[in-house]
C-alpha atoms as a PDB file:
ATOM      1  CA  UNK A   1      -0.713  10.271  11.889  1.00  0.00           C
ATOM      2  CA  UNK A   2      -3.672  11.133   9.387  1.00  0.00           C
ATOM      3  CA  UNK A   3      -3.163   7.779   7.647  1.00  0.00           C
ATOM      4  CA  UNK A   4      -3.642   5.797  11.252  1.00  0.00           C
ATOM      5  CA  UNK A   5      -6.292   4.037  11.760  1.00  0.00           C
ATOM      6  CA  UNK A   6      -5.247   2.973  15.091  1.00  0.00           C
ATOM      7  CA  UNK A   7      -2.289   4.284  17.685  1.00  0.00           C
ATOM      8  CA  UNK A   8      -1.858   2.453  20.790  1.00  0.00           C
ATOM      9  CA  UNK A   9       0.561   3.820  23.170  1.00  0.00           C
ATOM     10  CA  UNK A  10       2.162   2.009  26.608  1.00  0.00           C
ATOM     11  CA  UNK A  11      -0.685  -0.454  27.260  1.00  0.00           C
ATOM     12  CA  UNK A  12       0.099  -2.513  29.966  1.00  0.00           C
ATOM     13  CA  UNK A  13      -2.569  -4.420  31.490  1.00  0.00           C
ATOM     14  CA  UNK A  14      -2.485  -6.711  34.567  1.00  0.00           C
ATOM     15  CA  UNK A  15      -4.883  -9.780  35.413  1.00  0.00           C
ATOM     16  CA  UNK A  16      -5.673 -10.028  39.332  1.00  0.00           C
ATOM     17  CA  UNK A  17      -7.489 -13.577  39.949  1.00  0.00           C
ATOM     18  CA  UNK A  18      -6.121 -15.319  41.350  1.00  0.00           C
ATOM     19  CA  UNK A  19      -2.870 -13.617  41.573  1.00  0.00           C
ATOM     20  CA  UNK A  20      -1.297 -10.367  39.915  1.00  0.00           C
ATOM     21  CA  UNK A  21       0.006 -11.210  36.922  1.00  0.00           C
ATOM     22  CA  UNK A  22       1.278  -8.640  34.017  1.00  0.00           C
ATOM     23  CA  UNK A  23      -0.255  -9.754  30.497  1.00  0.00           C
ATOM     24  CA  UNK A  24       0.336  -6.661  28.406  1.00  0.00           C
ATOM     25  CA  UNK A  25       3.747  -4.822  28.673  1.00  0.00           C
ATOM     26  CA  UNK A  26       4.229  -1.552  27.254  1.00  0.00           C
ATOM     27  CA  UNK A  27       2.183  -2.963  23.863  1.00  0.00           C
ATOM     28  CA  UNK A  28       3.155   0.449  21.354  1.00  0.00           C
ATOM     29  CA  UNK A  29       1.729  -0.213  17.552  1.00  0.00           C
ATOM     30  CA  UNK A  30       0.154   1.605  14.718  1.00  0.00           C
ATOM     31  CA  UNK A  31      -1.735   0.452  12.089  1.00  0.00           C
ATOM     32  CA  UNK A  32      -2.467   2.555   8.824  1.00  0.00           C
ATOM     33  CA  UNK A  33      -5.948   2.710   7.507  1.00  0.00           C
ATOM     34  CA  UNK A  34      -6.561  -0.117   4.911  1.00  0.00           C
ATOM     35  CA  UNK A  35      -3.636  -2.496   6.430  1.00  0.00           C
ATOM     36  CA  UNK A  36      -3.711  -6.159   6.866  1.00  0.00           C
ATOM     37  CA  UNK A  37      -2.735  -7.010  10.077  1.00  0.00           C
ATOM     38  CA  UNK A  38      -1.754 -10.670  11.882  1.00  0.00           C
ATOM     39  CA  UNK A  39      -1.151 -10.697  15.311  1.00  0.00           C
ATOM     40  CA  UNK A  40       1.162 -14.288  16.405  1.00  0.00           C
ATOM     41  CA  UNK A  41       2.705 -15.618  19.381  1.00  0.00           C
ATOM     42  CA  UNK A  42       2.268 -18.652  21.691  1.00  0.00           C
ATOM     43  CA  UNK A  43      -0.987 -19.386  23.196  1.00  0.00           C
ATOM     44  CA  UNK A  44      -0.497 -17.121  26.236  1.00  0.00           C
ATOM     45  CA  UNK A  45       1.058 -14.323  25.136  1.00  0.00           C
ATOM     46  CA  UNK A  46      -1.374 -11.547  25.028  1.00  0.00           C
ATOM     47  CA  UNK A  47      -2.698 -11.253  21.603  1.00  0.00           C
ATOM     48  CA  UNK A  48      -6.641 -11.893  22.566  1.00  0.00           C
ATOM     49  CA  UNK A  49      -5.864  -9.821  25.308  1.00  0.00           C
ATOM     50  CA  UNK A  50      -4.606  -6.895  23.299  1.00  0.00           C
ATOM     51  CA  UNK A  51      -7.146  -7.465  20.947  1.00  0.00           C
ATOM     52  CA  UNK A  52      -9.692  -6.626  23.392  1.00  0.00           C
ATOM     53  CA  UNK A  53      -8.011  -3.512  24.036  1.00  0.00           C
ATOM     54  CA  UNK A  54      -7.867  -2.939  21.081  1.00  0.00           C
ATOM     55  CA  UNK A  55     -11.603  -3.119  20.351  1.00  0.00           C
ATOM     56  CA  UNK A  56     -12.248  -0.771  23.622  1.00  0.00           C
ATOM     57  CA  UNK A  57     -14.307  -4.180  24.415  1.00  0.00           C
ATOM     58  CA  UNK A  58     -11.422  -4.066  27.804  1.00  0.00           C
ATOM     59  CA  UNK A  59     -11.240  -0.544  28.880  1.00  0.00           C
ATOM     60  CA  UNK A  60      -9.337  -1.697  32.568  1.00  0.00           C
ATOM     61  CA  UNK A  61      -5.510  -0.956  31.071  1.00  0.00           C
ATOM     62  CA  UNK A  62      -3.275   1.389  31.132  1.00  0.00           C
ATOM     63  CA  UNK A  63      -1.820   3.506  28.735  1.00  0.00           C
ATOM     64  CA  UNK A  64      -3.796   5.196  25.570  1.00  0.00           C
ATOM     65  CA  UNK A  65      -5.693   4.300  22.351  1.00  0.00           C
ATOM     66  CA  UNK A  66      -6.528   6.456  19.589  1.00  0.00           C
ATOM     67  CA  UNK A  67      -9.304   5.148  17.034  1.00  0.00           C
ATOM     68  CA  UNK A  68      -9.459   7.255  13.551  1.00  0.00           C
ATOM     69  CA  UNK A  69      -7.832  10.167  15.412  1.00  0.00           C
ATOM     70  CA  UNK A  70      -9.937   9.687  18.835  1.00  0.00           C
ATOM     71  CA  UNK A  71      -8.600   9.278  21.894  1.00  0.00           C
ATOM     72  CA  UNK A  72     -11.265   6.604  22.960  1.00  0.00           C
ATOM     73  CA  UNK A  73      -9.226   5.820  26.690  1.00  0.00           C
ATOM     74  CA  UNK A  74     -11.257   7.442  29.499  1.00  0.00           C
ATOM     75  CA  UNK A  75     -14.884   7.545  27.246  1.00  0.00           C
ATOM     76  CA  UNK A  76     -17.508   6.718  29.228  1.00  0.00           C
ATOM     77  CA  UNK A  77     -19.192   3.002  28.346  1.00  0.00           C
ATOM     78  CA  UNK A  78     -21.794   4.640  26.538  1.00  0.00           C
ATOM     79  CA  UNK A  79     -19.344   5.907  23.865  1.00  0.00           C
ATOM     80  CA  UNK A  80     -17.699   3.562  23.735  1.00  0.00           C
ATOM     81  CA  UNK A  81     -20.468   1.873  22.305  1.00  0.00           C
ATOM     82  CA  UNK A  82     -21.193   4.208  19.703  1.00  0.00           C
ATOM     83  CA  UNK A  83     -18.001   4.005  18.144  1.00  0.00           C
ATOM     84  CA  UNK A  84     -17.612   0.143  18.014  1.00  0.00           C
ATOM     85  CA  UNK A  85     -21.124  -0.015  16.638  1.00  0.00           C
ATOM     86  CA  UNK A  86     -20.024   2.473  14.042  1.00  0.00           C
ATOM     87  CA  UNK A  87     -16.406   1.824  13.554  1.00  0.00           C
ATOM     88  CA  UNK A  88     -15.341  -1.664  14.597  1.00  0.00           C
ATOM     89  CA  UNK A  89     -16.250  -5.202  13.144  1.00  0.00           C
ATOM     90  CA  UNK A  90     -15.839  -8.040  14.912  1.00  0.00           C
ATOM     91  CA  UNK A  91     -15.349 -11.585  13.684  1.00  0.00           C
ATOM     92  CA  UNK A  92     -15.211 -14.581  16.504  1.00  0.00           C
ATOM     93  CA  UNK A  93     -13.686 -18.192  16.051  1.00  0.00           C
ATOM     94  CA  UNK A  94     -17.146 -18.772  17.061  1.00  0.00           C
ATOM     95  CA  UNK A  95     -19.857 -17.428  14.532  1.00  0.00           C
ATOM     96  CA  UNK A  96     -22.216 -16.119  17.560  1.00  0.00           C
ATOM     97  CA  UNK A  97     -25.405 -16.006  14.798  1.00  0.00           C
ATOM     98  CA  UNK A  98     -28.815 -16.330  16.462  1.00  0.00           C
ATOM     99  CA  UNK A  99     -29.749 -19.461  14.788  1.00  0.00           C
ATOM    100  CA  UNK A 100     -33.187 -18.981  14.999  1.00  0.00           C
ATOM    101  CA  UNK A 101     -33.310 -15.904  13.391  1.00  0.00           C
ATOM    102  CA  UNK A 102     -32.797 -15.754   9.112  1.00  0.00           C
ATOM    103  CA  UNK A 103     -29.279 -14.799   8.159  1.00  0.00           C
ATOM    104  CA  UNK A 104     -30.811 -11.891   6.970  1.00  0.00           C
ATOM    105  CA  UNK A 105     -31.779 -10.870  10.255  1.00  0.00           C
ATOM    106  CA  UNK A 106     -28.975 -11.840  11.877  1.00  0.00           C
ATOM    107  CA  UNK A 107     -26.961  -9.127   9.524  1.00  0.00           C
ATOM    108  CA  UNK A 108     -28.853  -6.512  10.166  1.00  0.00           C
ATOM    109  CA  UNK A 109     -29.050  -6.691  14.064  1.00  0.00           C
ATOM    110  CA  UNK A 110     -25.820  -4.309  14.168  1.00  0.00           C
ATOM    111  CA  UNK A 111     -27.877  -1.942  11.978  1.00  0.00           C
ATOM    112  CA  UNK A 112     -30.659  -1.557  13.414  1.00  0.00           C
ATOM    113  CA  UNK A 113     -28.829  -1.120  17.035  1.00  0.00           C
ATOM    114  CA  UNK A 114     -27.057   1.754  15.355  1.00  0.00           C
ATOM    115  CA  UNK A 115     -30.409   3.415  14.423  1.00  0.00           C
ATOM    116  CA  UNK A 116     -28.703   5.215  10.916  1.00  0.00           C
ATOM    117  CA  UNK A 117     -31.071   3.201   8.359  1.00  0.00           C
ATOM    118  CA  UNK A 118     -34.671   2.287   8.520  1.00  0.00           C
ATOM    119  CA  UNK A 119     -35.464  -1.099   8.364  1.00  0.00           C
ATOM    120  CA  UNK A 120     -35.738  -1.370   4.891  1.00  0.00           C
ATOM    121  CA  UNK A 121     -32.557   0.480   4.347  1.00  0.00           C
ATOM    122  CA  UNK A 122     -31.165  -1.844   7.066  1.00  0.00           C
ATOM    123  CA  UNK A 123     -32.584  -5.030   4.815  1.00  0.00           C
ATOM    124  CA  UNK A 124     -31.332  -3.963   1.608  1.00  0.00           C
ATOM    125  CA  UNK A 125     -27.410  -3.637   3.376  1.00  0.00           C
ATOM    126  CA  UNK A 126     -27.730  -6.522   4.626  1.00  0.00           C
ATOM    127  CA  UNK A 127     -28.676  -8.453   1.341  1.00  0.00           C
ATOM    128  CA  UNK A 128     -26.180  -6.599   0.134  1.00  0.00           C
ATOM    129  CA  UNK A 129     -23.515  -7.722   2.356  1.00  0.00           C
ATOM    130  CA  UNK A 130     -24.545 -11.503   2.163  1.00  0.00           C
ATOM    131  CA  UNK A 131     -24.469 -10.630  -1.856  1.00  0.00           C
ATOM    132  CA  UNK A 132     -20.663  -9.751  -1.363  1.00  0.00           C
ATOM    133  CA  UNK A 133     -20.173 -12.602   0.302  1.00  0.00           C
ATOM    134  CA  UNK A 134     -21.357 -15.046  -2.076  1.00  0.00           C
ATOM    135  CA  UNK A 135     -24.293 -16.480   0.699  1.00  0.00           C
ATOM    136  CA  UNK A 136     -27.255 -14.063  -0.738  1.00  0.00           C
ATOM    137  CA  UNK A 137     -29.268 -17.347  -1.131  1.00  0.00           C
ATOM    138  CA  UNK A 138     -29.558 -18.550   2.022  1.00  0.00           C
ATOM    139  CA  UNK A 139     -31.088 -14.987   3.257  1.00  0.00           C
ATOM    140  CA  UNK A 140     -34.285 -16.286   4.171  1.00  0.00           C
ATOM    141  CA  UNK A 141     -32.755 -19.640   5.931  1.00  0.00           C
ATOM    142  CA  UNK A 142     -32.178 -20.061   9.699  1.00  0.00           C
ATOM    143  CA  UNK A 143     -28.565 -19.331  10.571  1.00  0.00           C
ATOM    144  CA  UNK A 144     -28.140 -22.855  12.118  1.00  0.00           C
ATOM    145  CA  UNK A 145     -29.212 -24.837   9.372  1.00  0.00           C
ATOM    146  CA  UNK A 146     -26.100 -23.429   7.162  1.00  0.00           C
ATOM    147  CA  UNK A 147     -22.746 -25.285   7.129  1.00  0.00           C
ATOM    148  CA  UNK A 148     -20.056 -23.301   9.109  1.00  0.00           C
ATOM    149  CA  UNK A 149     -18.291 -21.698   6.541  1.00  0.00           C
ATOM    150  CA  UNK A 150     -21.743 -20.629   5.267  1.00  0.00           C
ATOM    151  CA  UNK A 151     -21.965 -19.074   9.043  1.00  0.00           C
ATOM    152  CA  UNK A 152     -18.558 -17.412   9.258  1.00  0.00           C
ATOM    153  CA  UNK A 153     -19.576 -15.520   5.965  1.00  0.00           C
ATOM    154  CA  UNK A 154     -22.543 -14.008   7.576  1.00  0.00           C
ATOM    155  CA  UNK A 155     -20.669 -13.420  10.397  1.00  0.00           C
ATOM    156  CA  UNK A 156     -18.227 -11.152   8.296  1.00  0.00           C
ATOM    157  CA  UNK A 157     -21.566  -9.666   6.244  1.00  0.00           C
ATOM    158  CA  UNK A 158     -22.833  -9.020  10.199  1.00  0.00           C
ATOM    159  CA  UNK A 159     -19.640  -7.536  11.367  1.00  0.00           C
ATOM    160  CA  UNK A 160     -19.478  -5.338   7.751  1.00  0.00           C
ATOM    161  CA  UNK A 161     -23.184  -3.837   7.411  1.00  0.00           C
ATOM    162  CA  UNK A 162     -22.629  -0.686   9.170  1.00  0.00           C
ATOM    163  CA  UNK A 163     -19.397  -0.656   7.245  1.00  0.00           C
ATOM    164  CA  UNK A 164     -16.783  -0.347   9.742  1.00  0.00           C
ATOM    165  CA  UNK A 165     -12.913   1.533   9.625  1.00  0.00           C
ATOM    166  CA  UNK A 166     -11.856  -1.617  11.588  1.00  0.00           C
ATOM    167  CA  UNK A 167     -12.389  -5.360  11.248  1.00  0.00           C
ATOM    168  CA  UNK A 168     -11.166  -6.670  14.351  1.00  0.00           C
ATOM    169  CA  UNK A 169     -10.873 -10.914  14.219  1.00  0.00           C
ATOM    170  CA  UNK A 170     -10.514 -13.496  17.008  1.00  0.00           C
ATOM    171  CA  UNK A 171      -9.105 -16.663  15.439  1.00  0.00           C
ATOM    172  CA  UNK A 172     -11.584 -15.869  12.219  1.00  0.00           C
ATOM    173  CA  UNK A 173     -10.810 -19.411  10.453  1.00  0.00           C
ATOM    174  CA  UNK A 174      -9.711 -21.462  13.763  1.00  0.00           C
ATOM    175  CA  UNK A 175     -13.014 -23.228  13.498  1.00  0.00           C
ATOM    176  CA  UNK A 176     -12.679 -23.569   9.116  1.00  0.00           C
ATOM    177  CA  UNK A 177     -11.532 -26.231   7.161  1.00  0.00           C
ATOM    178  CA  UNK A 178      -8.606 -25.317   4.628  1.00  0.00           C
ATOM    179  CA  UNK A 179     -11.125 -24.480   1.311  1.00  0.00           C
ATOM    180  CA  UNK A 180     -12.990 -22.190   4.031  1.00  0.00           C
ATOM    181  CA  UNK A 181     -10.068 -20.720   5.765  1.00  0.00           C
ATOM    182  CA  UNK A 182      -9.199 -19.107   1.870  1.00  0.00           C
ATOM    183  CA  UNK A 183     -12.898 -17.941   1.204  1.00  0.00           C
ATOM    184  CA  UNK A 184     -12.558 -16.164   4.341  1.00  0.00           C
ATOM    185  CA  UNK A 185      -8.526 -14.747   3.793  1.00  0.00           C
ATOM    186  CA  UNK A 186      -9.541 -13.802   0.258  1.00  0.00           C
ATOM    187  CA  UNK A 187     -12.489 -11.992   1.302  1.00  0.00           C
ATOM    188  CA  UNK A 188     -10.169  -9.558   4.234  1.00  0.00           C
ATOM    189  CA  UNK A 189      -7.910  -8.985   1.444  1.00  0.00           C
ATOM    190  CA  UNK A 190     -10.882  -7.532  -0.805  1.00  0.00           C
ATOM    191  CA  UNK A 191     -11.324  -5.724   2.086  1.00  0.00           C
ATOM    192  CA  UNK A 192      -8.340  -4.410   2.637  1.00  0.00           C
ATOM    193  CA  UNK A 193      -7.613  -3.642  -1.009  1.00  0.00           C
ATOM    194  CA  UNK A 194     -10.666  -2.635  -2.632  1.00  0.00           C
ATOM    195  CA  UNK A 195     -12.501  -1.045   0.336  1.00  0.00           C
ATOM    196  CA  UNK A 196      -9.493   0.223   2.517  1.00  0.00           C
ATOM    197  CA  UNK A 197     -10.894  -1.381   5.139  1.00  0.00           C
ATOM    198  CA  UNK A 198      -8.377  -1.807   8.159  1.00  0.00           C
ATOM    199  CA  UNK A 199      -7.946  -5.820   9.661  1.00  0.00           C
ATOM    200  CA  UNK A 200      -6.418  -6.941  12.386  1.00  0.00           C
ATOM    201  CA  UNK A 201      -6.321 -10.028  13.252  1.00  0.00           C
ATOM    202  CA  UNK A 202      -5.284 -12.536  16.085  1.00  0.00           C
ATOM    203  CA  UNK A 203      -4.500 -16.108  14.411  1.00  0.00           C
ATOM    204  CA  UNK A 204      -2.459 -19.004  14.546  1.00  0.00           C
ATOM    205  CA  UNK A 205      -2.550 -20.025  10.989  1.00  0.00           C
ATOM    206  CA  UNK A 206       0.300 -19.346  10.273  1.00  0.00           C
ATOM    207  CA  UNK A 207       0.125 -19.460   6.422  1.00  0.00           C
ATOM    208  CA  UNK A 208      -3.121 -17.233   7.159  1.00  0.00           C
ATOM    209  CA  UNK A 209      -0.756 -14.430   8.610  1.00  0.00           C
ATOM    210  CA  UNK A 210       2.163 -14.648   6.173  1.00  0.00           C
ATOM    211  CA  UNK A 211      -0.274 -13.673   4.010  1.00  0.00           C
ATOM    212  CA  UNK A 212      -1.425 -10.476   5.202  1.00  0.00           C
ATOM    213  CA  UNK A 213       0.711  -7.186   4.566  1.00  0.00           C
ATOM    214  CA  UNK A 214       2.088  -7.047   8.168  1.00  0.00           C
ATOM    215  CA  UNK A 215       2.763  -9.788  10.652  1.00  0.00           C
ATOM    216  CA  UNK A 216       2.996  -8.377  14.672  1.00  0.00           C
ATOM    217  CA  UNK A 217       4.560 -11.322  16.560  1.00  0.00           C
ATOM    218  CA  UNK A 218       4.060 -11.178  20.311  1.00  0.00           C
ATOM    219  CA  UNK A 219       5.465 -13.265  23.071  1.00  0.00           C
ATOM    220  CA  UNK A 220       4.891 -12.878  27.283  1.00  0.00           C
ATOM    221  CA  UNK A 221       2.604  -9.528  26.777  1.00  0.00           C
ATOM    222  CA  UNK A 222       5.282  -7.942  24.233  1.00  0.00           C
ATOM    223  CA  UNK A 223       5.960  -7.105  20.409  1.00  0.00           C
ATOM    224  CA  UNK A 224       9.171  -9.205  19.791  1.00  0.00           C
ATOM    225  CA  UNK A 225       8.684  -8.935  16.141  1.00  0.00           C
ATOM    226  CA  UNK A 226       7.329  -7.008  13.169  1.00  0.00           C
ATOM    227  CA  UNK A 227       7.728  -8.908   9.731  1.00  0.00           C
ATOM    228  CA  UNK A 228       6.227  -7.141   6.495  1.00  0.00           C
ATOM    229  CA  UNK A 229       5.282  -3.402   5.563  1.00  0.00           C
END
């Protein structure tokens, strides 16, 4: 168990509007620190769902989640705060930059709401992160006057700067073209291998998952499948 990252035991979740409806079913998975995870199935099937409680963003389940050895079901909102802002990443279809603010500021929002660094410090991670990234030149620009793979790179330098256990994604490279879509799978994987970083991520591309170390396939709020390590 010292090598999990996450541990998610019997969560079941139901939907209520406008009728009961079961969406998670007994969902049991592990994933070790520094894995590459895909999550598959049907549109449907529960894997944005379970993503969500995964993140702790969705804390009305049942069941229990462990995050780096804590048992985050039951924290209060508060804390559960704390340790997405310090241990979770989060990477949208959508970009969700503030396109009137630089990319620069855009990265170190997450930083500076996590109140480890000074501002400086915070600005010199974030440069850094954009650096990684290969988009250290358009610091200075406003976030909506970059392309949109330029965006979903910040967006991964944003979710990174306070250098997060987890990088959780939503359909990373659903909005990316196919050149963009690799940037963005190359750059998990020198996540994953260099920086034994954990991903998990909920996709349809399916050459995107096949890809990754582990493939979790769901279908009607269940693990049907596990294909990989």
């Amino acid at each position: 168990m010292n090598n999990a990252a996450l541990v998610a035991k019997g969560i079941t979740k139901y939907f209520h509007d406008p009728v009961t409806m079961q969406v998670l079913k007994g969902i049991d998975m592990q994933v070790s620190k520094g894995e590459f995870v895909s999550i598959v199935g049907k549109s449907g099937c529960g894997k944005s769902t379970l993503l969500y409680v995964l993140s702790t963003m969705d804390t009305d389940y049942e069941g229990t989640l462990e995050i780096n050895g804590i048992r985050t079901t039951g924290l209060s909102q508060n804390q559960l705060a704390r340790i997405r802002n310090e241990s979770i990443g989060f990477v949208f279809q959508f970009h969700y930059l503030l396109p009137d603010f630089t990319c620069l500021k855009n990265v170190m929002i997450p930083a500076l709401r996590l109140g480890k660094l000074s501002y400086k410090e915070a600005e010199e991670t974030a440069y850094a992160k954009l650096k990684m990234f290969g988009v250290e030149e358009q610091a200075l620009k406003k976030a909506g006057k970059l392309s949109g793979g330029q965006q979903q790179r910040v967006a991964i330098a944003r979710a990174l700067v306070n250098d997060p256990a987890i990088i959780m994604g939503d359909e990373p490279t659903g909005n990316l073209d196919s050149k963009n879509t690799g940037i963005v799978f190359d750059l998990f994987r020198q996540l994953s291998q260099e920086y034994k970083q954990t991903i998990i991520t909920v996709t349809h591309d399916n050459d995107f998952a096949q890809r990754s170390d582990r493939i979790i396939e769901m279908a009607d709020g269940e693990i049907v499948r596990h294909t990989g390590a």
